[in-house]
Protein backbone atom coordinates (compact mmCIF):
# COMPACT_ATOMS: atom_id res chain seq x y z
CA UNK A 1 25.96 -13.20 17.49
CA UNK A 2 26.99 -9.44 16.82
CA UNK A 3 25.72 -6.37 18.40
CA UNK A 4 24.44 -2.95 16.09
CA UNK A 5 23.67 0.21 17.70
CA UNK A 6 20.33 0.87 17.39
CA UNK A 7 19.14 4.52 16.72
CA UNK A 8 16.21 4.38 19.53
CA UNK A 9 17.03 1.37 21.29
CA UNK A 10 20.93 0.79 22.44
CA UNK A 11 22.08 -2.22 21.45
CA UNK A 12 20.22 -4.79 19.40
CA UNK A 13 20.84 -8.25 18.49
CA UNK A 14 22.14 -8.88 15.27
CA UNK A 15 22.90 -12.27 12.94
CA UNK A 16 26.02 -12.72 11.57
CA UNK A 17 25.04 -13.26 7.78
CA UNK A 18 27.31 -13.23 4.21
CA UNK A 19 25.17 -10.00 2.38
CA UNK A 20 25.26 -11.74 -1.07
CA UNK A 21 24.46 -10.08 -4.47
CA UNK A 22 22.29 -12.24 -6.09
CA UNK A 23 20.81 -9.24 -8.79
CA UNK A 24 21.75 -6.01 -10.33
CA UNK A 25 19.67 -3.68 -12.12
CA UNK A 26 21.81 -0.80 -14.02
CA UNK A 27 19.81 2.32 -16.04
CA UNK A 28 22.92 4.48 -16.94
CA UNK A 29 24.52 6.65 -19.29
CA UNK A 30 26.09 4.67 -21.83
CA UNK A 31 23.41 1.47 -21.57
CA UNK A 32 19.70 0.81 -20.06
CA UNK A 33 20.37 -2.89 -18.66
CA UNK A 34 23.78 -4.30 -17.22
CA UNK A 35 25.27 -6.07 -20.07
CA UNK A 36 24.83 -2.85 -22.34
CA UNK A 37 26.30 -0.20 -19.83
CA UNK A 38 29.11 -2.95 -18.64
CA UNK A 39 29.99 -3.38 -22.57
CA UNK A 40 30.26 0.18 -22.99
CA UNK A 41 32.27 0.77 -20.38
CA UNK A 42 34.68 -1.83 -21.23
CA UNK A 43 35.21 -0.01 -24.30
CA UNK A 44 35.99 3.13 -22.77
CA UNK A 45 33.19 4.71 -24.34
CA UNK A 46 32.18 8.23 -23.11
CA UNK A 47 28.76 8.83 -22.87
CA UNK A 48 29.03 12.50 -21.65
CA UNK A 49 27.35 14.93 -24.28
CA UNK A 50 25.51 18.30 -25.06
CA UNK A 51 22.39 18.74 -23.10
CA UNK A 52 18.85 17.47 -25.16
CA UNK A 53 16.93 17.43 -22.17
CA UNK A 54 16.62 20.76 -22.08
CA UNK A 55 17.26 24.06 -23.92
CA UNK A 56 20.96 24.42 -22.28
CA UNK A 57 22.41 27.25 -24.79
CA UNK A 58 22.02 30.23 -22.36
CA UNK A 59 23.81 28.18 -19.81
CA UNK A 60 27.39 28.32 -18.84
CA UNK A 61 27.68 24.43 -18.56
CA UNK A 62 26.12 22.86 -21.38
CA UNK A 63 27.38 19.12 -20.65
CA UNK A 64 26.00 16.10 -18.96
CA UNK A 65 25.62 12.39 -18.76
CA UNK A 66 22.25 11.52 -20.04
CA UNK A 67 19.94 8.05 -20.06
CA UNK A 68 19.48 7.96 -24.04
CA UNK A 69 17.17 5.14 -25.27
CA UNK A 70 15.34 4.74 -21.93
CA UNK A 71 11.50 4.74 -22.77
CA UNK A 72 9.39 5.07 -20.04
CA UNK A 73 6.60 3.44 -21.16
CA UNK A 74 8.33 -0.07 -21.55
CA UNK A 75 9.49 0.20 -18.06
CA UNK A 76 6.50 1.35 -16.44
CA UNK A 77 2.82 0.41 -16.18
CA UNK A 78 0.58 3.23 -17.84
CA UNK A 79 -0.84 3.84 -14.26
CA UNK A 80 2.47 4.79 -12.91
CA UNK A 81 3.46 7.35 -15.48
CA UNK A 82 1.31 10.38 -14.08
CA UNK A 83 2.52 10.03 -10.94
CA UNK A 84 6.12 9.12 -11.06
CA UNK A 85 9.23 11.36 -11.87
CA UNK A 86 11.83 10.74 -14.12
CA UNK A 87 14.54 9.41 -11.68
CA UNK A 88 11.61 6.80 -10.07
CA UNK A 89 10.93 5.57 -13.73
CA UNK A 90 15.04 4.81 -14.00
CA UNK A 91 15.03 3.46 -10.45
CA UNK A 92 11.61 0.96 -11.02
CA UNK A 93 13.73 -0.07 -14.41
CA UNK A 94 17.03 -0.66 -12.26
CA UNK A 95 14.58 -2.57 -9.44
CA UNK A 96 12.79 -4.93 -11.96
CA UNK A 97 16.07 -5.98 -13.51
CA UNK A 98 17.77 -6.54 -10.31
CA UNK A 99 14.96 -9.08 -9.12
CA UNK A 100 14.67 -10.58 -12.60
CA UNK A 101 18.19 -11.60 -12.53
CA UNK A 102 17.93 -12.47 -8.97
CA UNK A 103 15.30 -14.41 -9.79
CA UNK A 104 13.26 -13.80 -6.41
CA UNK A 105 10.25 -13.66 -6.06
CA UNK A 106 8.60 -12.37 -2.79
CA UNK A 107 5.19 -13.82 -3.42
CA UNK A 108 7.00 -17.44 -2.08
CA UNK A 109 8.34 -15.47 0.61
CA UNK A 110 6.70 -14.53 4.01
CA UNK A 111 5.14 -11.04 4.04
CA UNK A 112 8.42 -9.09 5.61
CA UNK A 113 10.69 -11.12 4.54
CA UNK A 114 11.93 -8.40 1.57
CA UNK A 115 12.39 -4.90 2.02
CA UNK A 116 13.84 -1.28 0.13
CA UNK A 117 16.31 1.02 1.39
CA UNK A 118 17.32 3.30 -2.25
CA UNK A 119 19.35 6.66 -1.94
CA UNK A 120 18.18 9.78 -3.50
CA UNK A 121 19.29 13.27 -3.30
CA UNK A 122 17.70 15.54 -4.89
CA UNK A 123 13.88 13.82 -5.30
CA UNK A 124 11.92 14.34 -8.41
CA UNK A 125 13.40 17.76 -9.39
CA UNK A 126 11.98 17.69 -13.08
CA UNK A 127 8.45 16.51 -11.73
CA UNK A 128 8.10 19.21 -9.11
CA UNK A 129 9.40 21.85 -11.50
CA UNK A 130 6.67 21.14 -13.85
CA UNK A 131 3.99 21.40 -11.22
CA UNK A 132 5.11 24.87 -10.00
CA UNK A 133 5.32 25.87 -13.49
CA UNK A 134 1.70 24.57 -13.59
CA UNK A 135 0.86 26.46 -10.21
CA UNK A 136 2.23 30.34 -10.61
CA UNK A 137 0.95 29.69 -14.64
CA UNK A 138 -2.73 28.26 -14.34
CA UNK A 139 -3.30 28.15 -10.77
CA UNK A 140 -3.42 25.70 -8.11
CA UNK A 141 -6.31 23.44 -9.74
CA UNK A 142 -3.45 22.72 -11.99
CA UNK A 143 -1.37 21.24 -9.84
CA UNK A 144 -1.12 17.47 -9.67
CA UNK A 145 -2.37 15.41 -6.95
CA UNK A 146 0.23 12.90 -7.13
CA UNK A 147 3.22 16.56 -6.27
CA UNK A 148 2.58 15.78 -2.85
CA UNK A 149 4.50 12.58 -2.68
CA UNK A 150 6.45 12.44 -6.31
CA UNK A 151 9.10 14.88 -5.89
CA UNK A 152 10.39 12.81 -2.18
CA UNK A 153 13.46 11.30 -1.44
CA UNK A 154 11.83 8.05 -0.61
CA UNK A 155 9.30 7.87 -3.46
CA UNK A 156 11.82 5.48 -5.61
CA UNK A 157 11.49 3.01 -2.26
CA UNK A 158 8.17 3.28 -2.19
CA UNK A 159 7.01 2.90 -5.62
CA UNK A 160 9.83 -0.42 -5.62
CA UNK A 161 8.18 -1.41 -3.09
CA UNK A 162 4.82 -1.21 -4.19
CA UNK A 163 5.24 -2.49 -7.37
CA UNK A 164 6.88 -5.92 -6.50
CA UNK A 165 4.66 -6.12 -3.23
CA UNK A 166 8.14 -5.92 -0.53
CA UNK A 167 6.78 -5.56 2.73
CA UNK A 168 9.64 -5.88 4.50
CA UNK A 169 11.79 -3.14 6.04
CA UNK A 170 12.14 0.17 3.69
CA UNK A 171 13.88 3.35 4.12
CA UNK A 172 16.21 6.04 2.35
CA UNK A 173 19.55 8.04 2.49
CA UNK A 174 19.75 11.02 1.43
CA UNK A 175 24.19 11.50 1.14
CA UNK A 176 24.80 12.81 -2.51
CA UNK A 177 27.23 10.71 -4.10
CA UNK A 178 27.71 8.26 -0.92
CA UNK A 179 24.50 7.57 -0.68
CA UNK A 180 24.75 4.42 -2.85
CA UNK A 181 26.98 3.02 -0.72
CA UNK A 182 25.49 4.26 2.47
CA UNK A 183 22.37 2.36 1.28
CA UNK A 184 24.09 -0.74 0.99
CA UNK A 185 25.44 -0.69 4.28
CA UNK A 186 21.92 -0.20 5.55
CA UNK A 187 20.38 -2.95 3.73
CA UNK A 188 23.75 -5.10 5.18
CA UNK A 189 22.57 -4.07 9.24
CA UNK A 190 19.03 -5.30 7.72
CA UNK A 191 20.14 -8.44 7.14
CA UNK A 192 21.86 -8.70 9.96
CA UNK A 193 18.37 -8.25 12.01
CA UNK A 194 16.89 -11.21 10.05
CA UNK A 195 15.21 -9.73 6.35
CA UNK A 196 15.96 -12.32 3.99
CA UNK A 197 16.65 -9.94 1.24
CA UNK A 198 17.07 -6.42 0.15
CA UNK A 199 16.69 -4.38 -2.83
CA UNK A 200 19.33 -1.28 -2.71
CA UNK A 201 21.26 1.17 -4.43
CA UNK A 202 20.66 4.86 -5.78
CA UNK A 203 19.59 7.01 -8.44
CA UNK A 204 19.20 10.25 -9.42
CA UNK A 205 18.03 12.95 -12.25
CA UNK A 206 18.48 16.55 -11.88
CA UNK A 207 18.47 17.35 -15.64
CA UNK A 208 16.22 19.96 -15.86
CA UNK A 209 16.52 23.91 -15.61
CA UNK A 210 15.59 23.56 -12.02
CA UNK A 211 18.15 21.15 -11.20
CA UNK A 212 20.81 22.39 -13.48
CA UNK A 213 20.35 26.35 -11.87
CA UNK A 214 21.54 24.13 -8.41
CA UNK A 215 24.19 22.62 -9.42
CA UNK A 216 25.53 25.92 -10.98
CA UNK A 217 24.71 27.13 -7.52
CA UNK A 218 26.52 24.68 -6.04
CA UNK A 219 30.00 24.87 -7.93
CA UNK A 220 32.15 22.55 -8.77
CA UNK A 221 31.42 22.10 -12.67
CA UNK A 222 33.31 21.75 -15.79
CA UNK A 223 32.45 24.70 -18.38
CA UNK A 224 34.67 22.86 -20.74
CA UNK A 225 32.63 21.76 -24.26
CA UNK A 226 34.33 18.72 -25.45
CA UNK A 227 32.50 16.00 -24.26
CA UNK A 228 36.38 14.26 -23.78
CA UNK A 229 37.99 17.25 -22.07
CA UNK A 230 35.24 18.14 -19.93
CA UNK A 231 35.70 15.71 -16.76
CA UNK A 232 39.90 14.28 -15.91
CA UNK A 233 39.94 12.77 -12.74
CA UNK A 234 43.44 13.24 -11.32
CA UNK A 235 44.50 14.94 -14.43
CA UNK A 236 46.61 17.87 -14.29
CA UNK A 237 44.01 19.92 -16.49
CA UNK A 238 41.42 18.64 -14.71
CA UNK A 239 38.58 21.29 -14.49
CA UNK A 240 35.61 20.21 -12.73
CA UNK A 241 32.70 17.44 -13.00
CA UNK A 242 30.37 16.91 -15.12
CA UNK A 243 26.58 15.93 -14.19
CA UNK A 244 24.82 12.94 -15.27
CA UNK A 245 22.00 10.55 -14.22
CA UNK A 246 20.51 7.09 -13.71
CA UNK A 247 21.61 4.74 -10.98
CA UNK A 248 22.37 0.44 -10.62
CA UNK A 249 19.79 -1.01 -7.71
CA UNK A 250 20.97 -4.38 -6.20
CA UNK A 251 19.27 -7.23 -4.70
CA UNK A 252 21.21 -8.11 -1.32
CA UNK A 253 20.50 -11.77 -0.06
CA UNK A 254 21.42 -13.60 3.35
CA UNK A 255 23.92 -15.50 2.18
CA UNK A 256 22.51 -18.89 3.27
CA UNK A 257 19.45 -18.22 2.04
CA UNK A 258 20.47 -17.35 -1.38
CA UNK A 259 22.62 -20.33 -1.45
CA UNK A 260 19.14 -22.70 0.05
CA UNK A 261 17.31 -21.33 -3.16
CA UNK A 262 20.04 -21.71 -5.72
CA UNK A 263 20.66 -18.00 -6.13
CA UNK A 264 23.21 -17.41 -8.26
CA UNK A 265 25.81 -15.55 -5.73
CA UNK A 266 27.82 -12.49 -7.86
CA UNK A 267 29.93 -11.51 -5.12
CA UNK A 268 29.57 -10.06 -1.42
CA UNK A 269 29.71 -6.85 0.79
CA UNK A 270 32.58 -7.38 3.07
CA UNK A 271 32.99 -4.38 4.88
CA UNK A 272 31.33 -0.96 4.93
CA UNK A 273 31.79 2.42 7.05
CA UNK A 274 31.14 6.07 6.48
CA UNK A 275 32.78 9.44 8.44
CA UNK A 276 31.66 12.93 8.34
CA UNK A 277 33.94 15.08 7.87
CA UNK A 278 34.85 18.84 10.27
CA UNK A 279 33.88 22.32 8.96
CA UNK A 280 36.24 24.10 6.48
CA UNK A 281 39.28 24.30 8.27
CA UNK A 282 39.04 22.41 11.37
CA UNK A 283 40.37 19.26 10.21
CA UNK A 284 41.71 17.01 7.33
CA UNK A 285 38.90 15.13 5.06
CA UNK A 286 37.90 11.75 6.61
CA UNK A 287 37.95 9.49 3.49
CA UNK A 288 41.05 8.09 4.58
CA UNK A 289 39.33 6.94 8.10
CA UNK A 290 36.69 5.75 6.34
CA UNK A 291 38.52 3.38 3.59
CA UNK A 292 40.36 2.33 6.92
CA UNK A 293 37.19 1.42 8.86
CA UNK A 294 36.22 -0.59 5.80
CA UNK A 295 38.73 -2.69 5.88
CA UNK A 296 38.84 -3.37 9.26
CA UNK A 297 35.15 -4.08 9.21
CA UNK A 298 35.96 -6.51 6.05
CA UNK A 299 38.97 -8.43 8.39
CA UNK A 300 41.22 -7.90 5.66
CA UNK A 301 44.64 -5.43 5.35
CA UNK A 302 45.58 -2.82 2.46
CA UNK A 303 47.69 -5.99 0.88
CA UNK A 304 44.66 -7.82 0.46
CA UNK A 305 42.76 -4.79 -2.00
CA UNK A 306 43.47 -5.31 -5.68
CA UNK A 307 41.56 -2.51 -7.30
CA UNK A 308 39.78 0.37 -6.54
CA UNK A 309 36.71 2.39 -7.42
CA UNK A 310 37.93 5.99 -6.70
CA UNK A 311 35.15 8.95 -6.10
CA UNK A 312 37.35 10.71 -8.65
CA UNK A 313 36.03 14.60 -8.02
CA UNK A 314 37.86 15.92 -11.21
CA UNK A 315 38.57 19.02 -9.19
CA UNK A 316 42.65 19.73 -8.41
CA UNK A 317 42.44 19.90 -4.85
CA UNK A 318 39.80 16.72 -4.11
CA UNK A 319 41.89 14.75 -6.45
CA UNK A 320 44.85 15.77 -5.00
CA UNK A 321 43.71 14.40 -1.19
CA UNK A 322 42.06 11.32 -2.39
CA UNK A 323 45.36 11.00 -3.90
CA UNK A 324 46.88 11.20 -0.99
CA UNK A 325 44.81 9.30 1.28
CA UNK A 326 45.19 6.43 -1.30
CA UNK A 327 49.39 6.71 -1.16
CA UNK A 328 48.70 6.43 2.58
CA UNK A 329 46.77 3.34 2.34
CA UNK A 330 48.44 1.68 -0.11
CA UNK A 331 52.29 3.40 -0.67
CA UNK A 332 52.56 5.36 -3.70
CA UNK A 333 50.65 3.69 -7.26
CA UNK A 334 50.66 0.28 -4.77
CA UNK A 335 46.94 -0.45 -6.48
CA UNK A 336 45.04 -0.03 -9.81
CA UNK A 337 43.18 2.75 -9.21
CA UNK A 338 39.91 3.32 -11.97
CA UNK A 339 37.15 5.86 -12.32
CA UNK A 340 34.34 4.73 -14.98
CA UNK A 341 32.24 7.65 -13.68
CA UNK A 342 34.44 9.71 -16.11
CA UNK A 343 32.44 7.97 -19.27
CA UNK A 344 29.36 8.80 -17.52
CA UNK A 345 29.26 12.29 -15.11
CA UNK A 346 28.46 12.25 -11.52
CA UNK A 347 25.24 10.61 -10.76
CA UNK A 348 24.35 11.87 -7.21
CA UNK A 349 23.67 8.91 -5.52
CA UNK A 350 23.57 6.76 -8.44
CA UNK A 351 26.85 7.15 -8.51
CA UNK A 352 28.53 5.32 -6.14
CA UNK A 353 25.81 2.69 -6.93
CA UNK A 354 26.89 2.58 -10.04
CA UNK A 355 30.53 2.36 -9.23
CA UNK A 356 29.59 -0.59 -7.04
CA UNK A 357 27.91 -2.98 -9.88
CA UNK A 358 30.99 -2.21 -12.33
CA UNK A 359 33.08 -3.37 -8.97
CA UNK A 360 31.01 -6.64 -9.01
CA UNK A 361 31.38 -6.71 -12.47
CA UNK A 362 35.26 -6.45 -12.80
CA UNK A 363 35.70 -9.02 -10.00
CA UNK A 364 33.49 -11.65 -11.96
CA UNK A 365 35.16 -10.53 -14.93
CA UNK A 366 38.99 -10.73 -14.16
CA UNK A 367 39.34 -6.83 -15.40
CA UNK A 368 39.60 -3.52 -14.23
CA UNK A 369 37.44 -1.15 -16.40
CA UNK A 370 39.32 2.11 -17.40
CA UNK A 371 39.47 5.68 -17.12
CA UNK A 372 38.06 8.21 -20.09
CA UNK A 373 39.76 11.11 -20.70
CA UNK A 374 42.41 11.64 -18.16
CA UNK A 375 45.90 11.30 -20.31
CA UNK A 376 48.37 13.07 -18.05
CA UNK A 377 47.86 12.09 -14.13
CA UNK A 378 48.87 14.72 -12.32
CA UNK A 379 52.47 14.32 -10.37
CA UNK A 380 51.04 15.02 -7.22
CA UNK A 381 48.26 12.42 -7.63
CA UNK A 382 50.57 8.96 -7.28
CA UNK A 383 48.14 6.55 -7.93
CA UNK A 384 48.19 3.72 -11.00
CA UNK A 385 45.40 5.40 -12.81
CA UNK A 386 43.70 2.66 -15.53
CA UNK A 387 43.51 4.57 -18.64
CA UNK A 388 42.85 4.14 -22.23
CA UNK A 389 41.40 0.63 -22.07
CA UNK A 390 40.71 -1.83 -19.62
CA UNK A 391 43.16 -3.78 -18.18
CA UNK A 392 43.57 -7.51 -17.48
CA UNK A 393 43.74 -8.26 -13.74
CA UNK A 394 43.92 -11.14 -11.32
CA UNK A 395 40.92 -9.87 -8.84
CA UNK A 396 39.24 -10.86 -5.62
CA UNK A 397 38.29 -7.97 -3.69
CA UNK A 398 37.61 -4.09 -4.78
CA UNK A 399 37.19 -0.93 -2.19
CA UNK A 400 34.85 1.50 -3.68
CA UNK A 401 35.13 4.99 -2.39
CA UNK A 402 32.95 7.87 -2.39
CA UNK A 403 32.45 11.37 -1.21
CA UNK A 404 29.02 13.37 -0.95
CA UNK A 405 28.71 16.86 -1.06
CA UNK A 406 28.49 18.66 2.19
CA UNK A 407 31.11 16.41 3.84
CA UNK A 408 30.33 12.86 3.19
CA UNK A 409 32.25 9.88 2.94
CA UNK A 410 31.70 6.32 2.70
CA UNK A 411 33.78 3.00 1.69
CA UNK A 412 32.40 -0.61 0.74
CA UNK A 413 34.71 -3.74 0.31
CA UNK A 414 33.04 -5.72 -2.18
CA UNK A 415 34.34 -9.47 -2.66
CA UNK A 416 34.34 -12.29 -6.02
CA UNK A 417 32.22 -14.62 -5.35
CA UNK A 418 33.63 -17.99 -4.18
């Protein structure tokens, strides 16, 4: 037995379990579905493009990394569409293909045996700008019923839940970019306090004028307008990020259990952690600390990592300490470093999910996906950046890093299955 601090109650018993993927669900730019978005991204192509979401042209980023071919009505019941945002439509897509491929079905399960934890951070941005259109336009008998719930964080968990009748434990994070990962690790402690199964991982879609006026608000984004110049992790030109949406949803299994059903087992979490890191200027970034408490929670040393998942900011001075913190780890280009976010934009929390199932993906595949656009690494970024086309590589476990606006940072160790 292992002990988990509890929020409310000390020190609670906990199982020690394998957290097995046994499903993954991935709605993305570049593919709707896994085995399109993986085969895109083993070609290195980049998905990032002009706006058609929206009427972008009076906008001084015009660029972003959109779901194309998704239609909503052949991923969601009729019933569902009046009441769900954009991002839960992509998430109950991600969901059903997770458990499809999982192959688990909670009606032969007892009633808690299943449960949600999703990330999400920025809720249904395009739904609740259409309602307050609605409101200061026609008044509030215009307003939809359904705005009081379909713009939250946790609707995606909810609706998942709903729809495939999980009763089990549910919850959300709400970390930007780490939240994918920070919802794994939750779903791992749930496990741990005897759920059979989870179904985790993040999304998000901010691609509306509402959305885009915060993340213009916010900083941080490329104003460049080629779709292959616009986003260069570690690059020396590197200029900013680009935006994009969608997210990958996982089911995450006791190990045993999976195995006592005949799950097919794609790999497991090994280690998690996340750190906060100080106000602006009262300390060095913590994404070092938390790769390093990842490890350590995994039982396994720097020599034992053979490729990993970089949060790859595309911004000179985040590059440059991730960089860093990587050379620390590792020595100087001591591990193939890759960032397939760069074919796709930042996803919010979907990214790190994302960056997660094309972890799982190059482990069962024997190769590292690459890098889009970056050409010249910068000299002060010394890591062995995979670029121009994926690379060949003898693989059994992958870190995955990532860092969430406002001072977040989390690290998974994801393993090949045995």
């Amino acid at each position: 037995m292992t002990t988990l601090a509890g929020q409310d109650s000390g020190l609670i018993s906990a199982r020690d379990v394998t957290a097995a993927v046994t499903g993954i669900g991935v709605v993305a730019p570049g593919g709707v579905g896994t085995d399109t978005w993986w085969a895109s991204v083993l070609r290195g192509h980049n998905a990032i493009a002009p706006l058609t979401r929206f009427d972008a042209s009076g906008y001084p980023v015009r660029l972003a990394g959109e779901v194309s071919g998704f239609t909503d009505e052949e991923h969601v019941p009729g019933r569902l569409l009046p009441q769900t945002d954009r991002v839960t439509r992509l998430a109950l897509a991600a969901a059903a293909e997770a458990l499809a491929a999982a192959r688990l079905d909670a009606a032969h399960l007892p009633d808690y045996a299943v449960g949600v934890v999703t990330a999400n951070a920025a809720g249904g941005f395009a739904f609740g700008q259409r309602e307050l259109q609605a409101l200061w336009n026609r008044g509030s008998r215009h307003v939809s019923a359904y705005q009081s719930f379909a713009w939250f964080y946790a609707a995606n968990s909810g609706q998942i839940s709903i729809r495939h009748a999980l009763r089990g434990p549910s919850g959300v994070v709400v970390s930007e970019q780490a939240g994918g990962l920070d919802a794994i690790a939750q779903a791992r402690r749930q496990l741990r306090r005897g759920v059979q199964a989870v179904v985790t991982g993040g999304a998000d879609s901010t691609l509306c004028p509402w959305g885009w006026t915060a993340h213009l608000a916010a900083g941080g984004l490329s104003t460049a307008e080629d779709p292959d110049t616009a986003y260069l992790p570690f690059d020396a030109d590197a200029r900013g990020h680009v935006v994009g949406e969608g997210g990958a949803l996982f089911v995450l299994e006791d190990g045993d259990a999976a195995r006592a059903r005949g799950a097919a087992v794609l790999g497991t979490v090994e280690g998690c952690a996340a750190t906060f890191d100080p106000p602006p200027g009262a300390g060095r970034p913590r994404l070092l600390a938390a790769a390093e408490l990842a490890l350590a929670d995994a039982g396994i040393t720097p020599a034992d990592v053979d490729v990993v998942f970089a949060d790859a900011a595309g911004e000179r001075s985040a590059d440059r300490a991730e960089a860093q913190a990587l050379a620390t780890l590792f020595g100087p280009f001591g591990v193939p470093v890759t960032a397939p976010k760069s074919m796709t934009g930042r996803l919010l929390s979907g990214g790190s999910a994302v960056d997660a199932a094309a972890a799982l993906l190059a482990l069962r595949d024997q190769v590292i996906p690459p890098t889009a656009g970056t050409r010249r690494v910068a000299d002060d970024c010394p890591v062995d950046l995979v670029t121009g086309a994926a690379r060949p590589a003898r693989l059994r476990t992958a870190l995955v890093l990532a860092r969430g606006r406002g001072g977040f940072n989390a690290a998974t160790v994801l393993r090949a299955a045995r």
